[in-house]
PDB file of N, CA and C in Angstrom:
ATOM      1  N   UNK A   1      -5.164 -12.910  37.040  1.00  0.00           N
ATOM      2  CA  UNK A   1      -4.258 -13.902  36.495  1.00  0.00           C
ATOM      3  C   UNK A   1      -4.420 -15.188  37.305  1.00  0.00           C
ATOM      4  N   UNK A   2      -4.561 -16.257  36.575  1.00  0.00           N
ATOM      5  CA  UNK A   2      -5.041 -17.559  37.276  1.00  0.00           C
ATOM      6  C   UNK A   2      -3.315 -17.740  38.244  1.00  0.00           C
ATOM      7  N   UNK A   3      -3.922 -18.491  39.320  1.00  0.00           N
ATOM      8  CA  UNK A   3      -2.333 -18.982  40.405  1.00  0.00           C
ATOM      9  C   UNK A   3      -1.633 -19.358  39.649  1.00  0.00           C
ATOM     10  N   UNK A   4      -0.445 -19.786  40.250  1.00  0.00           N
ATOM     11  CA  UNK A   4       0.810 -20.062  39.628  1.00  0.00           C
ATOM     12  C   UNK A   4       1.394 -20.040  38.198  1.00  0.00           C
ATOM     13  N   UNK A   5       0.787 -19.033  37.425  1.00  0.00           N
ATOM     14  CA  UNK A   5       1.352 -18.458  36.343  1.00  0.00           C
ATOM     15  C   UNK A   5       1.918 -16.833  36.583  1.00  0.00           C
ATOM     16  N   UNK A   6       2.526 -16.444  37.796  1.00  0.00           N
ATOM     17  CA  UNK A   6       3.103 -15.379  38.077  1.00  0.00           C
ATOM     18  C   UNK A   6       4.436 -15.603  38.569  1.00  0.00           C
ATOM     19  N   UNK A   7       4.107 -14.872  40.316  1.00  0.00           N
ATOM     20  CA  UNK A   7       5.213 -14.849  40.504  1.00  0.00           C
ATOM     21  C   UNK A   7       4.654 -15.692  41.835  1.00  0.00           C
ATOM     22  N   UNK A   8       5.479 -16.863  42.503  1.00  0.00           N
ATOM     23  CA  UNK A   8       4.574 -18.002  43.099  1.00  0.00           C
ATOM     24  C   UNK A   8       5.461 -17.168  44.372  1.00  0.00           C
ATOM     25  N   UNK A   9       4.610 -17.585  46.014  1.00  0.00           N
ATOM     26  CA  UNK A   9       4.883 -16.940  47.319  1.00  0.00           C
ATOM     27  C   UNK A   9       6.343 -17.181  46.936  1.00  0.00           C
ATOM     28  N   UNK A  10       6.324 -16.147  48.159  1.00  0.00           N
ATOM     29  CA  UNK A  10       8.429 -15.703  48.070  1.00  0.00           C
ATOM     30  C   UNK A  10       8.456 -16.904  49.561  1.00  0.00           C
ATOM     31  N   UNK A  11       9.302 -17.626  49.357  1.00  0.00           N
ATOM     32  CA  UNK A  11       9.554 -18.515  50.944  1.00  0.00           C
ATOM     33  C   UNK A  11      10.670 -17.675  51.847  1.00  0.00           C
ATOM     34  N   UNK A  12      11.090 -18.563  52.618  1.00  0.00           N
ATOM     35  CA  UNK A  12      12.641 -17.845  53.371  1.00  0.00           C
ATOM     36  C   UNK A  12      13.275 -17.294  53.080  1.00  0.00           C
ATOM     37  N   UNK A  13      13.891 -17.639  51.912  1.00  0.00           N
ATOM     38  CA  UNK A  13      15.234 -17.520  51.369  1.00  0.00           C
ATOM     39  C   UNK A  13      15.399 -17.840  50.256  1.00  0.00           C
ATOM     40  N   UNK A  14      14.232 -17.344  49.006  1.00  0.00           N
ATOM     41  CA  UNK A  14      13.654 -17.327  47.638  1.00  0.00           C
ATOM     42  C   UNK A  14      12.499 -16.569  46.948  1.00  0.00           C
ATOM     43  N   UNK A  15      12.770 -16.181  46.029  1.00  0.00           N
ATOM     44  CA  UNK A  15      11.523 -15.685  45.404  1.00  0.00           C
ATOM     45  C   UNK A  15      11.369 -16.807  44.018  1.00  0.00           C
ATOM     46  N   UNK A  16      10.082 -17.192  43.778  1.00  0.00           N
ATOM     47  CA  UNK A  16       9.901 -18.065  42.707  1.00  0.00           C
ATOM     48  C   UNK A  16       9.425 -17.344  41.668  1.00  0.00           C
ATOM     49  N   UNK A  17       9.998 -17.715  40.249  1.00  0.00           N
ATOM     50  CA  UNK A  17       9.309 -16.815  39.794  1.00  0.00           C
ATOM     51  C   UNK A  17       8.961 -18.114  38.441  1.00  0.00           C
ATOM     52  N   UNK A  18       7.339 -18.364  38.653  1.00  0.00           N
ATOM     53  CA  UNK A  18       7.019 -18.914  37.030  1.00  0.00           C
ATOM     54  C   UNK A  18       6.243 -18.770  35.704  1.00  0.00           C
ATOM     55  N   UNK A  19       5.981 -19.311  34.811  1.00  0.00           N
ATOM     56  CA  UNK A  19       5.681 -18.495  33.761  1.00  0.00           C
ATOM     57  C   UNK A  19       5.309 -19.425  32.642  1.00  0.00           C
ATOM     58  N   UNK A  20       4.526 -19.371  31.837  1.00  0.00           N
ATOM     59  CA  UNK A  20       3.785 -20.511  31.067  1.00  0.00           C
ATOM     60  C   UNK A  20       3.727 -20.043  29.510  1.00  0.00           C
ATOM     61  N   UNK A  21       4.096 -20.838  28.829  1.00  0.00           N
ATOM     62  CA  UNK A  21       4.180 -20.105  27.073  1.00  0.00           C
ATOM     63  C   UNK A  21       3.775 -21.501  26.603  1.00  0.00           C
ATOM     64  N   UNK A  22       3.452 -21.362  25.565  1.00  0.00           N
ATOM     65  CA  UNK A  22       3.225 -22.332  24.160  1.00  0.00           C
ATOM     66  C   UNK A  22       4.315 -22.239  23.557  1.00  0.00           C
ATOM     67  N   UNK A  23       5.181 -23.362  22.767  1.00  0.00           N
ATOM     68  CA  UNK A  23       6.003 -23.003  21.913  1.00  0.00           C
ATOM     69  C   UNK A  23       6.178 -24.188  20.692  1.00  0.00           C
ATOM     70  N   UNK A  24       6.379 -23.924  19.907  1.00  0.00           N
ATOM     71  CA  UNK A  24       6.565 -25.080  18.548  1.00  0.00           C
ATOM     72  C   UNK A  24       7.637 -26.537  19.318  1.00  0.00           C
ATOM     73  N   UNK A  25       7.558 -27.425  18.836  1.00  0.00           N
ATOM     74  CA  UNK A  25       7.979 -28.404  18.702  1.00  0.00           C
ATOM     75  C   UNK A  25       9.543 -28.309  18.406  1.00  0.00           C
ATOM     76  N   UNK A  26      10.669 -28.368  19.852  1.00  0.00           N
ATOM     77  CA  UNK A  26      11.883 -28.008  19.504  1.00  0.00           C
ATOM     78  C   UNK A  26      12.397 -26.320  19.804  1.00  0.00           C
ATOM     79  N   UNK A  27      11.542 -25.541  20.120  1.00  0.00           N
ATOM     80  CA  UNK A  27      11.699 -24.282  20.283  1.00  0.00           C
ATOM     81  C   UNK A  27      11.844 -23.837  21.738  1.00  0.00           C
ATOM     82  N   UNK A  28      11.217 -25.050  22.994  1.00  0.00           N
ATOM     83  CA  UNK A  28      10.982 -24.463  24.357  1.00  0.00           C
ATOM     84  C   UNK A  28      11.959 -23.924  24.864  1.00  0.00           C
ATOM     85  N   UNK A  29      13.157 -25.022  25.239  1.00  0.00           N
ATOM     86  CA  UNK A  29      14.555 -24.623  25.314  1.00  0.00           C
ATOM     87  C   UNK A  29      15.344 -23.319  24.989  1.00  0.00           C
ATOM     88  N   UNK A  30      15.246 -23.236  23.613  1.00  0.00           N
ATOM     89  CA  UNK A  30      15.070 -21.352  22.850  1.00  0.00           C
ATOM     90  C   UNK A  30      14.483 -20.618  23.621  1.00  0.00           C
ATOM     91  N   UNK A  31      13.361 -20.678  24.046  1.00  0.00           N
ATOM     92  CA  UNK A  31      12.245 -19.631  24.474  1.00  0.00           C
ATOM     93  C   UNK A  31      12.466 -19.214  26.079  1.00  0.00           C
ATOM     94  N   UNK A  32      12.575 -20.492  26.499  1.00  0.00           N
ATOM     95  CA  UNK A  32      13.221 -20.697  27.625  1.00  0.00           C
ATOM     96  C   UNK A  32      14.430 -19.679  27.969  1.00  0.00           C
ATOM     97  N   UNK A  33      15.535 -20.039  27.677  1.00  0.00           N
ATOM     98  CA  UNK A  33      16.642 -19.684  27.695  1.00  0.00           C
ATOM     99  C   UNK A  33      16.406 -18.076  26.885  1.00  0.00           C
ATOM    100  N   UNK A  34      16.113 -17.610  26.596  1.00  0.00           N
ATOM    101  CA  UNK A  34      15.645 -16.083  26.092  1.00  0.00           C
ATOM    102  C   UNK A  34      15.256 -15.529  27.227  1.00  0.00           C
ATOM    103  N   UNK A  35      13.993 -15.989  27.714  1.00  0.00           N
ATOM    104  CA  UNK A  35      12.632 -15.347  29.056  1.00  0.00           C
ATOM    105  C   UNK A  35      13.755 -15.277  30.386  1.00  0.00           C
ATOM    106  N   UNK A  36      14.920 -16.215  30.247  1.00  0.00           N
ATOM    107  CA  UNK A  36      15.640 -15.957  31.677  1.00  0.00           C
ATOM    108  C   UNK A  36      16.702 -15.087  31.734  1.00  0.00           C
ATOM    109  N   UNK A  37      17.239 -14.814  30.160  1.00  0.00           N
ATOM    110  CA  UNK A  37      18.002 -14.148  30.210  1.00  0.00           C
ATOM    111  C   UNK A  37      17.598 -12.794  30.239  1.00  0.00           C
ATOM    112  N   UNK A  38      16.179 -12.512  29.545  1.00  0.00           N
ATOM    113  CA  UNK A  38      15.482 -11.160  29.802  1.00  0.00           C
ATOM    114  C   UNK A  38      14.905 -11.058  31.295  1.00  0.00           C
ATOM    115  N   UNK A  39      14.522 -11.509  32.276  1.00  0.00           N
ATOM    116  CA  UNK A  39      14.822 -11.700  33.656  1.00  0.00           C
ATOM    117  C   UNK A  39      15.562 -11.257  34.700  1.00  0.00           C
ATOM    118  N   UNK A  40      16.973 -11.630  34.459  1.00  0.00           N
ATOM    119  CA  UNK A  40      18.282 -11.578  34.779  1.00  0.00           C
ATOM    120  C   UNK A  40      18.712 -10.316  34.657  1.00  0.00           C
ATOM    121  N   UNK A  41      18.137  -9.562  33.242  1.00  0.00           N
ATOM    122  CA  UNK A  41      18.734  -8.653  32.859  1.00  0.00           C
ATOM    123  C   UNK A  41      17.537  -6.864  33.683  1.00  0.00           C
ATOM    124  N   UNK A  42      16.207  -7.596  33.825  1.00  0.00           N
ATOM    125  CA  UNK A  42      15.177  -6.946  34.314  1.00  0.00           C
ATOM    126  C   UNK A  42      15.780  -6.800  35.735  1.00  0.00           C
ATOM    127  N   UNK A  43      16.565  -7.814  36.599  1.00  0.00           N
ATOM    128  CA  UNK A  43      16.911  -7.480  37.748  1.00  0.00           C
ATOM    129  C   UNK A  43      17.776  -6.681  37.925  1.00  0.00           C
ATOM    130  N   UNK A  44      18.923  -7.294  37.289  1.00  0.00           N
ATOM    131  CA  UNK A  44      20.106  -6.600  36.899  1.00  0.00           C
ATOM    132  C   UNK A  44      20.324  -4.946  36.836  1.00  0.00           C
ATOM    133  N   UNK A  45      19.137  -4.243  35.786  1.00  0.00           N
ATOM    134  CA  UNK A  45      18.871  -3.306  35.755  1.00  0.00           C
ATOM    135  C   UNK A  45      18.166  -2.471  36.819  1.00  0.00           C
ATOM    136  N   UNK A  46      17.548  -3.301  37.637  1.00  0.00           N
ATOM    137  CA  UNK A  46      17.144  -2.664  38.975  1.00  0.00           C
ATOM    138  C   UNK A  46      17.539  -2.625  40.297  1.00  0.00           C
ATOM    139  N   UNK A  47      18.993  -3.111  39.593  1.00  0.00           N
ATOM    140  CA  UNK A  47      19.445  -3.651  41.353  1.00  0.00           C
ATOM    141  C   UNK A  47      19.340  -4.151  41.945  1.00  0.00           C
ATOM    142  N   UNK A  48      18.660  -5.847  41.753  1.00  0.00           N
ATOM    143  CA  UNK A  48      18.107  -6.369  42.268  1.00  0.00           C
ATOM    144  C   UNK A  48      18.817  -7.633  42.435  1.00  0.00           C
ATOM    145  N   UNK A  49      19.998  -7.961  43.396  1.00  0.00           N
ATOM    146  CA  UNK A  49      20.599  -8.712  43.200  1.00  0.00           C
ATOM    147  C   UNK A  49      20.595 -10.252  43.396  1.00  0.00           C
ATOM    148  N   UNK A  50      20.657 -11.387  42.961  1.00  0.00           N
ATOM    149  CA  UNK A  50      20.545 -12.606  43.727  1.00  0.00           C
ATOM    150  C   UNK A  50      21.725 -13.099  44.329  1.00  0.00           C
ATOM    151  N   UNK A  51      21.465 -13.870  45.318  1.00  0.00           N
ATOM    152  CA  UNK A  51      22.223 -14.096  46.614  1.00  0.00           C
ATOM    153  C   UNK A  51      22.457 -15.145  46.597  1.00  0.00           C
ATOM    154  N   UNK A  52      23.239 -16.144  46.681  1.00  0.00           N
ATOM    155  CA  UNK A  52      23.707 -17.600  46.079  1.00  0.00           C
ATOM    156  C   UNK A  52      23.197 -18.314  47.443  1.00  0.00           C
ATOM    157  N   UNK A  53      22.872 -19.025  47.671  1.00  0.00           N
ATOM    158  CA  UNK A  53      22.157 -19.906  48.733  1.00  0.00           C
ATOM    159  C   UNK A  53      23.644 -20.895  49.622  1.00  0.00           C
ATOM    160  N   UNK A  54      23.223 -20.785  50.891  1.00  0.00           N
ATOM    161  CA  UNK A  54      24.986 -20.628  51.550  1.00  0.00           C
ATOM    162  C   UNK A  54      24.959 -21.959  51.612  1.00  0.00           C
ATOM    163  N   UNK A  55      26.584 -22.557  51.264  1.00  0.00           N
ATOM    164  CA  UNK A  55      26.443 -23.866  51.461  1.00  0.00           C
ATOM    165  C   UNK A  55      27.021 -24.419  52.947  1.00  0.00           C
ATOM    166  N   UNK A  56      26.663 -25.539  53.605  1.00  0.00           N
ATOM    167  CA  UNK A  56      26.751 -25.603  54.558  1.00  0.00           C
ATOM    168  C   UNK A  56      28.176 -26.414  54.533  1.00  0.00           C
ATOM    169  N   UNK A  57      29.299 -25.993  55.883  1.00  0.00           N
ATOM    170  CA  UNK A  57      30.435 -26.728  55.411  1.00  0.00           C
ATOM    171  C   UNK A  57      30.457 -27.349  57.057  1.00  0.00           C
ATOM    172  N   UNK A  58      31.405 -28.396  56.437  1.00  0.00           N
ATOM    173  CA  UNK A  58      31.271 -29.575  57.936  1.00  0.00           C
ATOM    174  C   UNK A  58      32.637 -28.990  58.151  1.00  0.00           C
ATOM    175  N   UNK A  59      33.168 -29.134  59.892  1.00  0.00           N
ATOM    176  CA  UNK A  59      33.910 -29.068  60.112  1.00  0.00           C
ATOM    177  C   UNK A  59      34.479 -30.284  61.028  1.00  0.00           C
ATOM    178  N   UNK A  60      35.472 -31.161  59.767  1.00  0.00           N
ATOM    179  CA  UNK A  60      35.881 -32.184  60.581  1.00  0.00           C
ATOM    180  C   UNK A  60      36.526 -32.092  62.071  1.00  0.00           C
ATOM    181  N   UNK A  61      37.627 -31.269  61.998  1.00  0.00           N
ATOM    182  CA  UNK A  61      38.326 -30.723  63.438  1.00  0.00           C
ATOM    183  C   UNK A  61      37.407 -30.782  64.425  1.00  0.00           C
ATOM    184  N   UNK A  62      36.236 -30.806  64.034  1.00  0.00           N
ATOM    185  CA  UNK A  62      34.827 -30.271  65.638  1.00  0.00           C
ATOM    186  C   UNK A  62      34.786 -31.755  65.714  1.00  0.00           C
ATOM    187  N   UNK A  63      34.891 -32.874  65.202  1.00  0.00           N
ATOM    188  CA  UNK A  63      35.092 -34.410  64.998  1.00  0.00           C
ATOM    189  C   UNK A  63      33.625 -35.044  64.593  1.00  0.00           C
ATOM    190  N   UNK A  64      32.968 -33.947  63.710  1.00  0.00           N
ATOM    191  CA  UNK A  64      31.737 -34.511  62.827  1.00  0.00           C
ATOM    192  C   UNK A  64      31.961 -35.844  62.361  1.00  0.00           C
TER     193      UNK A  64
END
């Protein structure tokens, strides 16, 4: 399978995952939104959970 039509290196604190289709004129969005929800649901089913990326919080009191 040619590069980056899989699943692209996993970094730190991500796995990428991309993927390449043809689609009619007006349809990508559709197709799109289908392929992620079958995805989601491929993890889902395996237990495979995603982990929300932590947001960093300021703490004024420390006098940031």
């Amino acid at each position: 399978m040619p590069a980056g039509q899989a699943i692209a290196p996993v970094e730190d604190e991500a796995l990428l995952l991309r993927g390449k289709f043809k689609a009619k004129a007006g349809r990508r969005f559709a197709i799109r939104r289908v392929v992620f929800s079958a995805v989601q649901a491929a993890f889902r089913n395996n237990g495979i959970r995603a982990v929300p990326k932590p947001m960093p919080i300021s703490d004024e009191r420390a006098g940031a």
